[in-house]
Every structure is written in C-alpha cells, then in structure tokens.
Protein backbone atom coordinates (compact mmCIF):
# COMPACT_ATOMS: atom_id res chain seq x y z
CA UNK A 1 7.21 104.25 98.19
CA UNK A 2 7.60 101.90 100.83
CA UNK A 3 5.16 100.11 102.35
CA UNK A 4 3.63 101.14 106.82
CA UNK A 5 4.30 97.76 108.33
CA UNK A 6 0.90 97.97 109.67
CA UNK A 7 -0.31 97.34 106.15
CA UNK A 8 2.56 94.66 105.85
CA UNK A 9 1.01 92.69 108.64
CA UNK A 10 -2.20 92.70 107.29
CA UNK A 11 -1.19 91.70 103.78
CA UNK A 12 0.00 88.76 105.47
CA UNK A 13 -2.46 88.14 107.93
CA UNK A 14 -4.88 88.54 104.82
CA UNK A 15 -2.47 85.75 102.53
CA UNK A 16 -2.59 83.90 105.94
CA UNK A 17 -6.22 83.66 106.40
CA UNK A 18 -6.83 82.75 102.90
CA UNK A 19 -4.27 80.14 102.62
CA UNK A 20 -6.05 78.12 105.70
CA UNK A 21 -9.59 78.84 103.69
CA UNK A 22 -8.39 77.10 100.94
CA UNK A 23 -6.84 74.59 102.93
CA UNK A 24 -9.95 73.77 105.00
CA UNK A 25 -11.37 72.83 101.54
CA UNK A 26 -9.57 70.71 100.57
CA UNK A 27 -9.01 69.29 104.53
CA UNK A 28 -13.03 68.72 104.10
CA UNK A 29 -12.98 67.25 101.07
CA UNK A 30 -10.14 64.59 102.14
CA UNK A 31 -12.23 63.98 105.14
CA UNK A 32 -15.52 63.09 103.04
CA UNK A 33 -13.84 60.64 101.00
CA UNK A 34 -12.56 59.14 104.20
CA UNK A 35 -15.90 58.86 106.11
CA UNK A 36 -17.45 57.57 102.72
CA UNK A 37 -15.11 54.80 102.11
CA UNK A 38 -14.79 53.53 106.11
CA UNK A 39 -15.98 49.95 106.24
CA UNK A 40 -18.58 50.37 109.70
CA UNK A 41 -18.79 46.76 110.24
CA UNK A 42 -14.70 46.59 110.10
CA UNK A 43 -14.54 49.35 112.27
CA UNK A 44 -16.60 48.04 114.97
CA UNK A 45 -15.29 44.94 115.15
CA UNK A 46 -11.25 47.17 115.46
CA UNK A 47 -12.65 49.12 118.41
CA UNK A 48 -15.07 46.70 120.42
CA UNK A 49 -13.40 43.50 119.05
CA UNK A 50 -15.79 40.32 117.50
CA UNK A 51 -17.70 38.13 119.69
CA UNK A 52 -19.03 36.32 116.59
CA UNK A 53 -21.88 38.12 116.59
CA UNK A 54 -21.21 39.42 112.75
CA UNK A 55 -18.98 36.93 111.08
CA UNK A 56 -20.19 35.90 107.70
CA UNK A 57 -22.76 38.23 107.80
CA UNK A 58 -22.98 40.44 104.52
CA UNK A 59 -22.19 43.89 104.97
CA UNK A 60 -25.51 46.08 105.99
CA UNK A 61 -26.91 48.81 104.11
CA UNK A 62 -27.80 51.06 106.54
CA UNK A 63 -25.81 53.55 108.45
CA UNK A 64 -25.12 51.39 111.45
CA UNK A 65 -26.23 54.29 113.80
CA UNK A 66 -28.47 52.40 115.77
CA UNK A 67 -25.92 49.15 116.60
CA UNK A 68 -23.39 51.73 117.23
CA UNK A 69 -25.44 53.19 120.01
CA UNK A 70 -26.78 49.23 121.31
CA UNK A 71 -22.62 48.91 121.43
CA UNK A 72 -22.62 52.16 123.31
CA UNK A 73 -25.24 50.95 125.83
CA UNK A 74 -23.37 47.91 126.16
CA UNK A 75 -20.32 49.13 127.13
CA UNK A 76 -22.10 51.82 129.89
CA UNK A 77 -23.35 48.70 131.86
C-alpha cells in the first residue's frame, strides 16, 4: 500500500519538528555551560576596555549586574 503524500509530508514535517526539539536541548544546554563559565570581569574589560579601574582586584562574587548597568550609564553620557 503506498503511502498519500499528504501523510508523507507530515511524517516529515513531524521527524522535522522533533529533530529541532531535541536540538534546542541540547542548543540550551551548550548555552548554560557557556554563560556559567564566562569570566564577567574579563568580559567587561574585552568590550569597554580597562581604565585601571579593576586590575589586581580579585574576581567579585556577585553577578556584576549592577556595574554592568553603571558601564551602561556611562557610555549613554
């Protein structure tokens, strides 16, 4: 019995759907590991470059939401 290719396409649309499901997983999962092991002060210091302000200074243990938004202000100005 062959198969309508109206239920062809959907099989595939189906295989198609499920393959980006799986791969948005595992896209989210890469992306956690990513965000968790970026180095904020590093960062900062790559986009805005150093004025001194942080060299030698230990790493923080906060988020770094709030300097990121005093850099923000700064560069409005």
């Amino acid at each position: 019995m062959a198969v309508c290719p109206a239920e062809e396409a959907r099989e595939l649309m189906r295989q198609w759907v499920e393959t980006w499901r799986q791969a948005g997983d595992e896209l989210a999962a890469q992306r956690r590991v990513e965000i968790e092991s970026t180095n904020t002060q590093e960062a900062v210091q790559q986009i805005f470059g150093s004025d001194g302000m942080t060299d030698g200074l230990p790493p923080r243990q906060t988020s770094g939401l709030v300097e990121q938004q005093a850099w923000f202000a700064r560069l409005r100005r």
